[in-house]
PDB file of N, CA and C in Angstrom:
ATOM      1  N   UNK A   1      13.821  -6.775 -22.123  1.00  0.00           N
ATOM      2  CA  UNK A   1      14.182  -5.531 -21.510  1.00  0.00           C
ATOM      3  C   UNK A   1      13.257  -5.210 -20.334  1.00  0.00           C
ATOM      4  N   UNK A   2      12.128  -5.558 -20.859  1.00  0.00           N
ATOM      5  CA  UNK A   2      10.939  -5.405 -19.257  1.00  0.00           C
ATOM      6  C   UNK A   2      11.470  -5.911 -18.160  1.00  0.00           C
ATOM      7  N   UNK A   3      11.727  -7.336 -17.868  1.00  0.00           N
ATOM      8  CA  UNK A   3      12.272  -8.017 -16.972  1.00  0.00           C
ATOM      9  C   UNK A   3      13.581  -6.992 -16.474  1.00  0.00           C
ATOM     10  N   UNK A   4      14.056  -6.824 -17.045  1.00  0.00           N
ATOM     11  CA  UNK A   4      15.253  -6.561 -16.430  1.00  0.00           C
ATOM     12  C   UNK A   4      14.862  -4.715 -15.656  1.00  0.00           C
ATOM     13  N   UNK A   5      13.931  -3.891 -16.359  1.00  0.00           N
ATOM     14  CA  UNK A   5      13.637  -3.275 -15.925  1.00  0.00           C
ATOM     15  C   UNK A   5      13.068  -3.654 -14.357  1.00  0.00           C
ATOM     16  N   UNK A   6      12.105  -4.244 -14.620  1.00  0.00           N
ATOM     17  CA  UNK A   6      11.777  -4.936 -13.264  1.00  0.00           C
ATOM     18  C   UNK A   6      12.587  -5.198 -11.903  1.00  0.00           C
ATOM     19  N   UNK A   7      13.120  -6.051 -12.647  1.00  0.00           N
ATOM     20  CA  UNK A   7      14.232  -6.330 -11.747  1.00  0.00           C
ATOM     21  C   UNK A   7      15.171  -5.200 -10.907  1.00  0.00           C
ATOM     22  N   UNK A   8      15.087  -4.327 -11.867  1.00  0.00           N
ATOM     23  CA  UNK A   8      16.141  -3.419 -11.298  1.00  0.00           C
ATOM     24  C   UNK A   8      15.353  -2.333 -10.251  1.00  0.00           C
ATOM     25  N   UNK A   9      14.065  -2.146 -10.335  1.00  0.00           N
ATOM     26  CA  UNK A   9      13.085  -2.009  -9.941  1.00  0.00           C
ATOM     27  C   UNK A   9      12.800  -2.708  -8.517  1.00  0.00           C
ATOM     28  N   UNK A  10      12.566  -4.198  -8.323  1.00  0.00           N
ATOM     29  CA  UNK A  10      12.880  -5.079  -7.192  1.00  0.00           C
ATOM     30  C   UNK A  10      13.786  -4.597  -6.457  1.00  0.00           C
ATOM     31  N   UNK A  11      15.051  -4.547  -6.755  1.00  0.00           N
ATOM     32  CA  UNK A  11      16.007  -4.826  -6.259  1.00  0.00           C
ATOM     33  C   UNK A  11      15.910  -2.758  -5.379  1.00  0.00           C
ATOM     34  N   UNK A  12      15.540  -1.902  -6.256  1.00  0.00           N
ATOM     35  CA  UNK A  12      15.270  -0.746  -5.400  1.00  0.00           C
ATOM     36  C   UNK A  12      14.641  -0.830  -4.383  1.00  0.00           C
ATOM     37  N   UNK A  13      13.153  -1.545  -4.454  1.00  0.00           N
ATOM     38  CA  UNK A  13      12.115  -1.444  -3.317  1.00  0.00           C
ATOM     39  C   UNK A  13      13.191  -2.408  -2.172  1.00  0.00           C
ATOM     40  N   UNK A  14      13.801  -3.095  -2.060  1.00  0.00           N
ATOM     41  CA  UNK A  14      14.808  -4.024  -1.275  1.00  0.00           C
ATOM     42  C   UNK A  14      15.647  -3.426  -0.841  1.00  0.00           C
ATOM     43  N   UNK A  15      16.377  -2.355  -1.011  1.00  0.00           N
ATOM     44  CA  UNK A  15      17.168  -1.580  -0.968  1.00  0.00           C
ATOM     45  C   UNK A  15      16.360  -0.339  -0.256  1.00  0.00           C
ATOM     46  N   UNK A  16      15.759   0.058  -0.743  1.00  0.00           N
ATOM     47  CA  UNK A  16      14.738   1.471   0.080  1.00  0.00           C
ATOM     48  C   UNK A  16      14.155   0.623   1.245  1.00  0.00           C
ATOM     49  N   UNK A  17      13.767  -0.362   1.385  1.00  0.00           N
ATOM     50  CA  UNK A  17      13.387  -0.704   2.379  1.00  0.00           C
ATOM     51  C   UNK A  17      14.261  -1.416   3.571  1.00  0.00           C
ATOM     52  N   UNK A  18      15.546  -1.663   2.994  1.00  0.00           N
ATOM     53  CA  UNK A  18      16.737  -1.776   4.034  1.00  0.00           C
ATOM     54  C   UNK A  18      17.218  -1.066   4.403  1.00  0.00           C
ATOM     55  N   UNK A  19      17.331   0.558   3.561  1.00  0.00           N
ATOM     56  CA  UNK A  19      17.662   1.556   4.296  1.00  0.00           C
ATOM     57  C   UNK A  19      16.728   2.465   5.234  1.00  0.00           C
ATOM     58  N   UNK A  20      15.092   2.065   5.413  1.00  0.00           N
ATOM     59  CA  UNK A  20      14.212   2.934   6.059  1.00  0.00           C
ATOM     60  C   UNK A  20      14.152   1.729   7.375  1.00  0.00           C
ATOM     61  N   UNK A  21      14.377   0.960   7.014  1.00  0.00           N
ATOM     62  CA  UNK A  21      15.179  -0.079   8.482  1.00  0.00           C
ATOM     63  C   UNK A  21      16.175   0.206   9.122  1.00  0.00           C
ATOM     64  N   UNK A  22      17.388   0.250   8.132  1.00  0.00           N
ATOM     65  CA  UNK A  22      18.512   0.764   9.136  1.00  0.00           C
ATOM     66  C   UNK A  22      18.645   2.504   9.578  1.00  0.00           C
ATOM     67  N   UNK A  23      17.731   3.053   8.528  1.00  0.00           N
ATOM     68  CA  UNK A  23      17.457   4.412   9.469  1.00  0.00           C
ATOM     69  C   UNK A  23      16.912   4.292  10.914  1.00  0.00           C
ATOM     70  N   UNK A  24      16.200   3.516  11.512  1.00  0.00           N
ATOM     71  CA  UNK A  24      15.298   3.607  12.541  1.00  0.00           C
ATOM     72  C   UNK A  24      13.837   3.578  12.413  1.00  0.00           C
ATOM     73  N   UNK A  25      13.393   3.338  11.540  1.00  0.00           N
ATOM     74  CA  UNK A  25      11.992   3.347  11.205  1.00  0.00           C
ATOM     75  C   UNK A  25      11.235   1.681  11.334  1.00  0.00           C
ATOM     76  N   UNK A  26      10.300   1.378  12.254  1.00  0.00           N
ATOM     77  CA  UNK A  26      10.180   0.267  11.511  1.00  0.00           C
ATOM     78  C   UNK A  26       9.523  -0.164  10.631  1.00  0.00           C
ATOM     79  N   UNK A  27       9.525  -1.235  10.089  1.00  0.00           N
ATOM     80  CA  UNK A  27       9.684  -1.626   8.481  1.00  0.00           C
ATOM     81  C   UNK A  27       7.556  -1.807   8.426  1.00  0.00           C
ATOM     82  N   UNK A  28       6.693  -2.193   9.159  1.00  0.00           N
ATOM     83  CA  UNK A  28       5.693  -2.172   9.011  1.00  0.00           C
ATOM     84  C   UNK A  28       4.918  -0.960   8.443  1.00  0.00           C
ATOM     85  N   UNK A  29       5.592   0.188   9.036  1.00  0.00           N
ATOM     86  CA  UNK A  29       5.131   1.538   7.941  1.00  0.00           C
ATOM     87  C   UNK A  29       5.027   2.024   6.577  1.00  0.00           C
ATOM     88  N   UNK A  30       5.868   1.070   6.035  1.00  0.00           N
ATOM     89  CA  UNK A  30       5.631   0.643   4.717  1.00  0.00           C
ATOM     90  C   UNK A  30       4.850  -0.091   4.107  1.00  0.00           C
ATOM     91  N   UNK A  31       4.356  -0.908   4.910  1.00  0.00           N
ATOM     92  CA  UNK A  31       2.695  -1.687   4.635  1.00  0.00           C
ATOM     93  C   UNK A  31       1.756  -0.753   4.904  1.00  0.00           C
ATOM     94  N   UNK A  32       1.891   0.112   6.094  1.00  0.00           N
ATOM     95  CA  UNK A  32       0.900   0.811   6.338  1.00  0.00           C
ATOM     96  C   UNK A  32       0.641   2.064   5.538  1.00  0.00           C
ATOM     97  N   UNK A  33       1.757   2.424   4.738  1.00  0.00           N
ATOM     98  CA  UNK A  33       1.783   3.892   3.648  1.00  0.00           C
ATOM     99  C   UNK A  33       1.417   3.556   3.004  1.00  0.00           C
ATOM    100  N   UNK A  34       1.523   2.272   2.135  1.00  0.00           N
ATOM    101  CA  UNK A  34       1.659   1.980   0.970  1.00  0.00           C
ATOM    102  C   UNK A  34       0.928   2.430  -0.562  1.00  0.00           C
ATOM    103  N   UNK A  35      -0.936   2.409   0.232  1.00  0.00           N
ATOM    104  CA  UNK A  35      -1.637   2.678  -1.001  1.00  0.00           C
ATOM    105  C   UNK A  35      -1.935   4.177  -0.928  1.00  0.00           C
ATOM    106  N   UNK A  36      -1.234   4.752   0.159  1.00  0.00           N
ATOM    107  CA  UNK A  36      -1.604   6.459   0.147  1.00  0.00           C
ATOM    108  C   UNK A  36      -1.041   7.324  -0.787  1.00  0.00           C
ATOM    109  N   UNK A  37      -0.470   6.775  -1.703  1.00  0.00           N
ATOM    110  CA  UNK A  37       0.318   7.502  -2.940  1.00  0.00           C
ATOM    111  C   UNK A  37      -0.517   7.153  -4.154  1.00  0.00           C
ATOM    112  N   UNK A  38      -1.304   6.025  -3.873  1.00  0.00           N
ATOM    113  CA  UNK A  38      -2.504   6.088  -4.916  1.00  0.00           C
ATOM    114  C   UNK A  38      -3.960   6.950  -5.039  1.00  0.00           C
ATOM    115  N   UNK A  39      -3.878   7.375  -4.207  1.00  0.00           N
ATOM    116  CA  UNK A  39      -4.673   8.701  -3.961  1.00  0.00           C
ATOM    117  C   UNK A  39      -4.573   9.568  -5.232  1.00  0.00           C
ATOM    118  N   UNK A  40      -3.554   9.120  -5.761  1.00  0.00           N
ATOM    119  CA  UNK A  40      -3.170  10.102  -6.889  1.00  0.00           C
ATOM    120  C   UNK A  40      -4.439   9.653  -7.985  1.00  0.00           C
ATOM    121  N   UNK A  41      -4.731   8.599  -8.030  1.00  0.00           N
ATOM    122  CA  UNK A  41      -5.424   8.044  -9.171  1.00  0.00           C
ATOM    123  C   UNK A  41      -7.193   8.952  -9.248  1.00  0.00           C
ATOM    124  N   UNK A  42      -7.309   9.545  -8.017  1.00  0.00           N
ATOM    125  CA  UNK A  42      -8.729   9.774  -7.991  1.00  0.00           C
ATOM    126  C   UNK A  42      -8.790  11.114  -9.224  1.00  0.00           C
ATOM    127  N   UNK A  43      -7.418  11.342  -9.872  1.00  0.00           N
ATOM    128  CA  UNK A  43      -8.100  12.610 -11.181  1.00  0.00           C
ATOM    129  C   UNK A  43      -8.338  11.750 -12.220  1.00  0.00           C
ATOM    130  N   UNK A  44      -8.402  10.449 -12.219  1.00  0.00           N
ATOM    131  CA  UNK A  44      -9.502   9.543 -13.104  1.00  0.00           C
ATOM    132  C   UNK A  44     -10.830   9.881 -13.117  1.00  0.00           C
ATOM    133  N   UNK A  45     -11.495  10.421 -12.295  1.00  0.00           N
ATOM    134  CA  UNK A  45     -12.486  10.419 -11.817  1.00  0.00           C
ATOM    135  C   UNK A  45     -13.146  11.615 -12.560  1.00  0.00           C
ATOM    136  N   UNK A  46     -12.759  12.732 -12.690  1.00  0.00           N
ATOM    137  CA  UNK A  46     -12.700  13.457 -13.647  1.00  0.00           C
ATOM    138  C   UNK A  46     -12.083  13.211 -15.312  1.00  0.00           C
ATOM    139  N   UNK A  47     -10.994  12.936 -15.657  1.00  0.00           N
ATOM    140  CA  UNK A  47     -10.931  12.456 -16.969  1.00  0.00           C
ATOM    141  C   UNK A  47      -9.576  11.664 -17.082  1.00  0.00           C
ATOM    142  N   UNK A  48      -9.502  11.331 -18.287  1.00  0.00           N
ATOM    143  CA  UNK A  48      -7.956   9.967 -18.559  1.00  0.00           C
ATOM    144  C   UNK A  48      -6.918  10.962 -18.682  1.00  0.00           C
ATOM    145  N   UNK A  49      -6.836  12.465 -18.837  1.00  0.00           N
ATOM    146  CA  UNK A  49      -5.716  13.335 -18.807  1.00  0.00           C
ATOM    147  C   UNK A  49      -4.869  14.147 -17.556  1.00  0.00           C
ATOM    148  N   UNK A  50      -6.759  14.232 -16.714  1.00  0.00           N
ATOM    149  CA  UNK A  50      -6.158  14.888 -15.286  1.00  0.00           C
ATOM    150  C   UNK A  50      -5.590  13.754 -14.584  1.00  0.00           C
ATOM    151  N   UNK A  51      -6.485  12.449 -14.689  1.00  0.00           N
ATOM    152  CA  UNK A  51      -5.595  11.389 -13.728  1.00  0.00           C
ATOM    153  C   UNK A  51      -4.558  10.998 -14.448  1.00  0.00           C
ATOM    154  N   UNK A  52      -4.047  10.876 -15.273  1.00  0.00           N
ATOM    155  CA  UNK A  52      -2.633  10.547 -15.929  1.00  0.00           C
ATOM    156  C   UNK A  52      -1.302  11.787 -15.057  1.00  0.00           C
ATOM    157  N   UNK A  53      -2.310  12.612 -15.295  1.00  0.00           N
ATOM    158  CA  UNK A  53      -1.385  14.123 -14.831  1.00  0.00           C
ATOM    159  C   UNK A  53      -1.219  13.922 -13.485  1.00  0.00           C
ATOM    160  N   UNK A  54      -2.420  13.327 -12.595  1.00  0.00           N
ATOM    161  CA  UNK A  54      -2.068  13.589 -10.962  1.00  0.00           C
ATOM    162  C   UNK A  54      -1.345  12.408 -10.566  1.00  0.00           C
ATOM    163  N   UNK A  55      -1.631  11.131 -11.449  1.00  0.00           N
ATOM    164  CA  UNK A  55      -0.933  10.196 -11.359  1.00  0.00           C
ATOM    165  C   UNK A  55       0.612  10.320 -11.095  1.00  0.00           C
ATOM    166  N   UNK A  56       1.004  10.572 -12.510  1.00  0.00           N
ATOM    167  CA  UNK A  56       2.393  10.946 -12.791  1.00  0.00           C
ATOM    168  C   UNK A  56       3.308  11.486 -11.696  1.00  0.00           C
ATOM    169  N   UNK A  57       2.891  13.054 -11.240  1.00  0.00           N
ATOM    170  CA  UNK A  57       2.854  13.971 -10.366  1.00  0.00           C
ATOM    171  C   UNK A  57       3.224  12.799  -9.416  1.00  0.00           C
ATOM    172  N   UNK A  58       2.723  12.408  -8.694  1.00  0.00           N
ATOM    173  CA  UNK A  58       2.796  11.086  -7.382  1.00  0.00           C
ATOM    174  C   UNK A  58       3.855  10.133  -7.629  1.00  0.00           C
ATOM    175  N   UNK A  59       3.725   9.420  -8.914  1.00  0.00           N
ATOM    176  CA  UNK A  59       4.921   8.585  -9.309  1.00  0.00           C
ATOM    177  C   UNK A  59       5.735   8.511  -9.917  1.00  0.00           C
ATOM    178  N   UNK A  60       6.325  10.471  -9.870  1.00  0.00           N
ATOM    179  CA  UNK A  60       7.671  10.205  -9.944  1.00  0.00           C
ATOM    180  C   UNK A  60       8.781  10.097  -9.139  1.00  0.00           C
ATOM    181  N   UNK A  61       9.909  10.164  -9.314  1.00  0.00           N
ATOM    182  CA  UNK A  61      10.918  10.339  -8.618  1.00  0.00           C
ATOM    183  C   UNK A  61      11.170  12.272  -7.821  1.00  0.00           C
ATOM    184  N   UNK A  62      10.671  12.517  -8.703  1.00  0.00           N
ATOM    185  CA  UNK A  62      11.114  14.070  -8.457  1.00  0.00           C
ATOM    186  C   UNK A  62      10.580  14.485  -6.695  1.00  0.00           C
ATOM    187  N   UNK A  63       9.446  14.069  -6.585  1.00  0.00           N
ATOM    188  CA  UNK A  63       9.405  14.730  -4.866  1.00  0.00           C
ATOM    189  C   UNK A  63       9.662  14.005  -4.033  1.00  0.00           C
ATOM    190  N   UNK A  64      10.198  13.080  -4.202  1.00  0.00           N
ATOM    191  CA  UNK A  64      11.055  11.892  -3.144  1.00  0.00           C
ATOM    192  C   UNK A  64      12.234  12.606  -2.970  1.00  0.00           C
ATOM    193  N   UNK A  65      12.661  13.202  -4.535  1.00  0.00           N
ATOM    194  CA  UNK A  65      14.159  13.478  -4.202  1.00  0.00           C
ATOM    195  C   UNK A  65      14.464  14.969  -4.006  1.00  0.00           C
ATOM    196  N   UNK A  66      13.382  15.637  -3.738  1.00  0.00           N
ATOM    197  CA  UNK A  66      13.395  17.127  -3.191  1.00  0.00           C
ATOM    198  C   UNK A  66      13.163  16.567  -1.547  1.00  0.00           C
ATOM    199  N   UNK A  67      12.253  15.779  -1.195  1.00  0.00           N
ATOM    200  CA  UNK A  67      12.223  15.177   0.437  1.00  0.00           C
ATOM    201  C   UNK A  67      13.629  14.720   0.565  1.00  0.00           C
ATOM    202  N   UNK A  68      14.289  14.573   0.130  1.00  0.00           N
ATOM    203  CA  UNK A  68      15.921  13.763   0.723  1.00  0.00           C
ATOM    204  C   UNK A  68      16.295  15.122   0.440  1.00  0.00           C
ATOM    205  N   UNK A  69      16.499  15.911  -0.020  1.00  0.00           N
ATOM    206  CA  UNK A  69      17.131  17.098  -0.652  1.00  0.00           C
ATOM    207  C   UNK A  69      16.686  18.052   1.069  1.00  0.00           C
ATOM    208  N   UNK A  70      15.832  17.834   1.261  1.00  0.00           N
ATOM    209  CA  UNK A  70      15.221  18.666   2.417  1.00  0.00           C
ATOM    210  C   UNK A  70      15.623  18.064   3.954  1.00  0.00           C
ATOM    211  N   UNK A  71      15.596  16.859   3.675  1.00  0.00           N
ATOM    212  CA  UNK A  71      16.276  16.011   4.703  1.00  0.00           C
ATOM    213  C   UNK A  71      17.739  16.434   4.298  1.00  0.00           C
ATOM    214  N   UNK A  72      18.492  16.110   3.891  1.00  0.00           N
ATOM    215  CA  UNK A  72      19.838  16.774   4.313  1.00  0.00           C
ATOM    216  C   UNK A  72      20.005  17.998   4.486  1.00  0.00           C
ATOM    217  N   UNK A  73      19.791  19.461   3.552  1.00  0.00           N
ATOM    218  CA  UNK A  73      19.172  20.566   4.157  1.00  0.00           C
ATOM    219  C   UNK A  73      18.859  20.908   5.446  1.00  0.00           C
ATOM    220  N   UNK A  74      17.611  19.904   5.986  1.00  0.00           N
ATOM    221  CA  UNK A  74      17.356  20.556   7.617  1.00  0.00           C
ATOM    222  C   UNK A  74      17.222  19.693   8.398  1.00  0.00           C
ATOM    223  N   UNK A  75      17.854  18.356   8.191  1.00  0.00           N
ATOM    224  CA  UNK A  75      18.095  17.089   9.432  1.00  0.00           C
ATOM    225  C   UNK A  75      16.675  16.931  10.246  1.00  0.00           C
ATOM    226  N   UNK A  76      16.040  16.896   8.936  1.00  0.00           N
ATOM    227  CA  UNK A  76      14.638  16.646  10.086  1.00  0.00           C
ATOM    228  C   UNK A  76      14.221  15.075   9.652  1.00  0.00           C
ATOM    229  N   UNK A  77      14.116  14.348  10.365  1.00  0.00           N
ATOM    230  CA  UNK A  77      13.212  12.904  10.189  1.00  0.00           C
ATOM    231  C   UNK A  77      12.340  12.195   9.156  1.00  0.00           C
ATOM    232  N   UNK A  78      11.172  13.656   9.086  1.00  0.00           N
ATOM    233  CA  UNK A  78      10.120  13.101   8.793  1.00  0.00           C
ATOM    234  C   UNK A  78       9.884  13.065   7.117  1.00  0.00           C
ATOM    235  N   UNK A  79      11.245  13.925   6.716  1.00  0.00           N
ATOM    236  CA  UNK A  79      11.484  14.128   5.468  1.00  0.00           C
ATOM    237  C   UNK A  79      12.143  13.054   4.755  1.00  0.00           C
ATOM    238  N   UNK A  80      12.922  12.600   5.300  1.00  0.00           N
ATOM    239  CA  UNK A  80      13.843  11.204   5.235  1.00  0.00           C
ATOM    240  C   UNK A  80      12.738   9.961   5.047  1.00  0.00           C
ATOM    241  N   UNK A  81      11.641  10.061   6.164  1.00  0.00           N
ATOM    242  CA  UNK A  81      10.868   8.878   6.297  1.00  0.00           C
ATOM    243  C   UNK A  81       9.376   8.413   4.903  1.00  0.00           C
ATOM    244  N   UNK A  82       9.115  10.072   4.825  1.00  0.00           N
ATOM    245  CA  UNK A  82       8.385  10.110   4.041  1.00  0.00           C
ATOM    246  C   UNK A  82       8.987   9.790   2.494  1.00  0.00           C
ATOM    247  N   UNK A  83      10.101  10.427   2.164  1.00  0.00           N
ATOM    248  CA  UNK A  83      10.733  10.149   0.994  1.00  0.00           C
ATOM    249  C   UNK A  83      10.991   8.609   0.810  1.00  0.00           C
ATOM    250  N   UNK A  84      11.654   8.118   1.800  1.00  0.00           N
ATOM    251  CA  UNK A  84      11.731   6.480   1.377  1.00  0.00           C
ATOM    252  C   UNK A  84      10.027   5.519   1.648  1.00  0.00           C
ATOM    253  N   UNK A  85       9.427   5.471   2.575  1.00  0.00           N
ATOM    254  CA  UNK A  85       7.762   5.459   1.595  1.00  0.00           C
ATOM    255  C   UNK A  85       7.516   5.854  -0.319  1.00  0.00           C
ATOM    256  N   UNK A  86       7.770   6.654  -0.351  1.00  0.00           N
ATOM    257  CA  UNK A  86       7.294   7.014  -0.923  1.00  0.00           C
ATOM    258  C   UNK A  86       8.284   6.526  -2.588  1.00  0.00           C
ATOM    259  N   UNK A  87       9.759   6.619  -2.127  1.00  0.00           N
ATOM    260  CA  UNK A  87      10.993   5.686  -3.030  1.00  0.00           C
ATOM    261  C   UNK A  87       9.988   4.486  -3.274  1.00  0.00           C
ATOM    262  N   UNK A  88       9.978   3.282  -2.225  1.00  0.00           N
ATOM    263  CA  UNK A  88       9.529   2.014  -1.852  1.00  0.00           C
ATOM    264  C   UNK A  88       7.745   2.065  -2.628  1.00  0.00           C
ATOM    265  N   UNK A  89       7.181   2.440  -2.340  1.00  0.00           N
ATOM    266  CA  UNK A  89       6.093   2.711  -3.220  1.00  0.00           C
ATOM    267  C   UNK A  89       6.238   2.661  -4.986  1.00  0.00           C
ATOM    268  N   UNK A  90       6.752   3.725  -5.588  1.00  0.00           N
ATOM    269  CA  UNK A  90       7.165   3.912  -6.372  1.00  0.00           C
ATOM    270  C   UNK A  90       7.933   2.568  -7.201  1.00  0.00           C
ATOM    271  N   UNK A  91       9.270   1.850  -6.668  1.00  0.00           N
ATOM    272  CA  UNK A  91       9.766   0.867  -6.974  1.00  0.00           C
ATOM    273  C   UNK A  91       8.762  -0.035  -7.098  1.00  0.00           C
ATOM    274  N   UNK A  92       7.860  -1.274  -6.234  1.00  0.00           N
ATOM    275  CA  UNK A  92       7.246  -1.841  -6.292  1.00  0.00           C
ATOM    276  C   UNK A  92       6.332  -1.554  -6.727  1.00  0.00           C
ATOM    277  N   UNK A  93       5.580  -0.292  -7.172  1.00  0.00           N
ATOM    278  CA  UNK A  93       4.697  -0.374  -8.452  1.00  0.00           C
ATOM    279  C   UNK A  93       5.175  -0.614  -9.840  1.00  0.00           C
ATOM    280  N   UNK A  94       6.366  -0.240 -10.179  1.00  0.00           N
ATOM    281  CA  UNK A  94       7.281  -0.200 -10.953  1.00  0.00           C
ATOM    282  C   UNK A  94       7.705  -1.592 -11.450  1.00  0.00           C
ATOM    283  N   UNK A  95       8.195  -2.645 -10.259  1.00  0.00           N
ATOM    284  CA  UNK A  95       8.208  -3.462 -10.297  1.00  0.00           C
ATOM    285  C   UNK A  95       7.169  -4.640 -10.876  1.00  0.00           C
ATOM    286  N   UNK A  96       5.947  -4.458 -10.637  1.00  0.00           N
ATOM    287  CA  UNK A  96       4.430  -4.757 -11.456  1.00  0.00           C
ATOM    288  C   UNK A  96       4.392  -3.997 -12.670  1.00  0.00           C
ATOM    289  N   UNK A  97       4.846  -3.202 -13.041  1.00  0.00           N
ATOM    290  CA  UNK A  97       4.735  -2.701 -14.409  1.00  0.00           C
ATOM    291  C   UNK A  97       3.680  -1.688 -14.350  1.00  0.00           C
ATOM    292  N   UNK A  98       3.717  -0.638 -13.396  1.00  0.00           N
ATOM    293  CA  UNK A  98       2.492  -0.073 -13.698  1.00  0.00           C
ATOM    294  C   UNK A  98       3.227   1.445 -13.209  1.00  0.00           C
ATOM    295  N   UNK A  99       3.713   1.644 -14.775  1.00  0.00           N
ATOM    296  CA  UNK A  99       5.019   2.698 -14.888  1.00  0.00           C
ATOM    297  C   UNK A  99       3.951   4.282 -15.134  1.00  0.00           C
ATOM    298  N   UNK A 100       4.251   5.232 -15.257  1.00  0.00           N
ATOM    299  CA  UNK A 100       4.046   6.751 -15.806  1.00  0.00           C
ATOM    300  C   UNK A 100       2.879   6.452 -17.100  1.00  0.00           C
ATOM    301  N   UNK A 101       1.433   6.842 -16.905  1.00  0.00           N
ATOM    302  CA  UNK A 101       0.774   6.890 -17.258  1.00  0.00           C
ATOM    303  C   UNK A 101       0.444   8.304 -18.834  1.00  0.00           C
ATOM    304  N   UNK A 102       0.520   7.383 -19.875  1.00  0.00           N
ATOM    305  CA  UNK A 102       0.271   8.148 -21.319  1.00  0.00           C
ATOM    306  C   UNK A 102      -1.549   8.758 -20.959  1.00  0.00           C
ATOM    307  N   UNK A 103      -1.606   9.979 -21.966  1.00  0.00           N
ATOM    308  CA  UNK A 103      -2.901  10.168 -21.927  1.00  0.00           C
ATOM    309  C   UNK A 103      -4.206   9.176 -22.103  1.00  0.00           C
ATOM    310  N   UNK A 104      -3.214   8.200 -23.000  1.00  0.00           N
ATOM    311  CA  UNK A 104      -4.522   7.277 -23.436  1.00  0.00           C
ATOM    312  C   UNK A 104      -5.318   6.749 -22.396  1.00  0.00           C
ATOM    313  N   UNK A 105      -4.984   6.671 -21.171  1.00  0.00           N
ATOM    314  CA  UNK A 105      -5.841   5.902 -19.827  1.00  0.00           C
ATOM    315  C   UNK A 105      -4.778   5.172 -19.292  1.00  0.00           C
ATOM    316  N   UNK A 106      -4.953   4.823 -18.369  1.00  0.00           N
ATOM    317  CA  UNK A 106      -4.616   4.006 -17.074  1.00  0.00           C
ATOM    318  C   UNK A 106      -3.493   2.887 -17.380  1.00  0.00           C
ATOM    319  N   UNK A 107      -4.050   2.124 -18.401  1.00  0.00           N
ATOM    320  CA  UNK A 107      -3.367   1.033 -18.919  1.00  0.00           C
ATOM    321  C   UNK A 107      -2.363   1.306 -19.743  1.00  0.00           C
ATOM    322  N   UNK A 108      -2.107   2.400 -20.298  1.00  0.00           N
ATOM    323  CA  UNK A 108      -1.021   2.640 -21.229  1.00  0.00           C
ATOM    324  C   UNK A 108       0.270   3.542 -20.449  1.00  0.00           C
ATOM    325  N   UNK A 109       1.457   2.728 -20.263  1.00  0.00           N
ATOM    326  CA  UNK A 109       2.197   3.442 -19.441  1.00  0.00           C
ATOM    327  C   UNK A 109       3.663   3.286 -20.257  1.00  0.00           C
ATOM    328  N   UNK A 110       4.711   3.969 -19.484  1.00  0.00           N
ATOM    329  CA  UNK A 110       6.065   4.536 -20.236  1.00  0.00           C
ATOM    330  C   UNK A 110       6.599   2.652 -20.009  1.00  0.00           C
ATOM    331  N   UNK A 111       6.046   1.734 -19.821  1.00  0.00           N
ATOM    332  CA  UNK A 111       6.566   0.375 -19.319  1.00  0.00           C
ATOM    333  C   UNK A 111       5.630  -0.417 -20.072  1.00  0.00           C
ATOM    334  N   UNK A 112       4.816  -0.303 -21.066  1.00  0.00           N
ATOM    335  CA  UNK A 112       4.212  -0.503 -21.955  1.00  0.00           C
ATOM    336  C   UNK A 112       2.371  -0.963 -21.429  1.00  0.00           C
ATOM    337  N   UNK A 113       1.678  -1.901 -21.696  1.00  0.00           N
ATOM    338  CA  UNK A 113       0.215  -1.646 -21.604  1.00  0.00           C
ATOM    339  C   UNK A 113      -0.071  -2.557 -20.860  1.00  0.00           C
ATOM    340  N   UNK A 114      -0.745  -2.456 -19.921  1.00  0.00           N
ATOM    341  CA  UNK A 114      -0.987  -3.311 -18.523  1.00  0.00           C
ATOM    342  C   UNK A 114      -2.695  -3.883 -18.319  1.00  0.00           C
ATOM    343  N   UNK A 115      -3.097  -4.219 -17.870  1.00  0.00           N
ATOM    344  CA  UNK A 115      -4.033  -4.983 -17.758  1.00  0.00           C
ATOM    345  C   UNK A 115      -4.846  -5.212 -18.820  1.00  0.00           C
ATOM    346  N   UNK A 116      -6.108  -4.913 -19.409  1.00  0.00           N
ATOM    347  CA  UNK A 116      -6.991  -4.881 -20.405  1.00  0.00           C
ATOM    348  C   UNK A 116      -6.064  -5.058 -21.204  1.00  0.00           C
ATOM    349  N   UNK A 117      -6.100  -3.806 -21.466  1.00  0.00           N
ATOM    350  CA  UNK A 117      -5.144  -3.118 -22.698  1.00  0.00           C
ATOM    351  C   UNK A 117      -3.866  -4.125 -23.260  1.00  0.00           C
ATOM    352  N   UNK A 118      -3.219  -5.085 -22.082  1.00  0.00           N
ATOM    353  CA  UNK A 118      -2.447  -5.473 -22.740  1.00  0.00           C
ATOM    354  C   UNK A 118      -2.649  -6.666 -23.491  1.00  0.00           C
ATOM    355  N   UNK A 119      -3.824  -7.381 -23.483  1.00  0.00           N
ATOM    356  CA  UNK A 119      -4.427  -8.572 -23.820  1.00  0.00           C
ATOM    357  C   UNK A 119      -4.962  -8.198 -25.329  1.00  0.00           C
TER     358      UNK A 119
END
């Protein structure tokens, strides 16, 4: 079932990133966004609950899809551009397995237990 999660996962970041192409954007801005949504991770730094929490917050779907929600709303660009970053982000972490973070820490996610943890 992982795999295929994955996969379906892949096949988004491929897709978000063919459509922030055929929007007009070019496609290198997505290399260049990429780790700015991990910013989220620094409420580790404080404890395994706030960074799970700020984590989460960052990787979900929900403010990608209020940015498209706002982009059609008020035909502005930057809402469109930022949301698919931020889609494309999301997928390809997803895609690695490094899904919605449980309180337990870092490694324990809704996609099951990732590095350390999973050994």
């Amino acid at each position: 079932m992982k795999n295929v999660l994955k996969l379906e996962y892949l096949l988004l970041a491929v897709v978000t990133a063919t459509i922030f192409v055929a929007q007009g954007f070019q496609w290198y801005w997505l290399v260049i966004f990429f780790f700015v949504f991990d910013i989220s991770m620094l409420g580790y730094a404080i404890n395994k609950e706030v960074g799970a929490i700020t984590y989460n917050a960052v990787h979900s779907v929900v403010g990608p899809i209020v940015l498209i929600l706002a982009y059609i709303l008020l035909a502005q660009n930057i809402f469109l551009f930022i949301a698919l970053l931020w889609f494309f982000h999301i997928a390809v972490d997803r895609t690695f397995g490094y899904g919605l973070k449980h309180f337990e820490g870092f490694h324990h996610t809704h996609l099951g237990k990732i590095g350390k943890a999973a050994k």
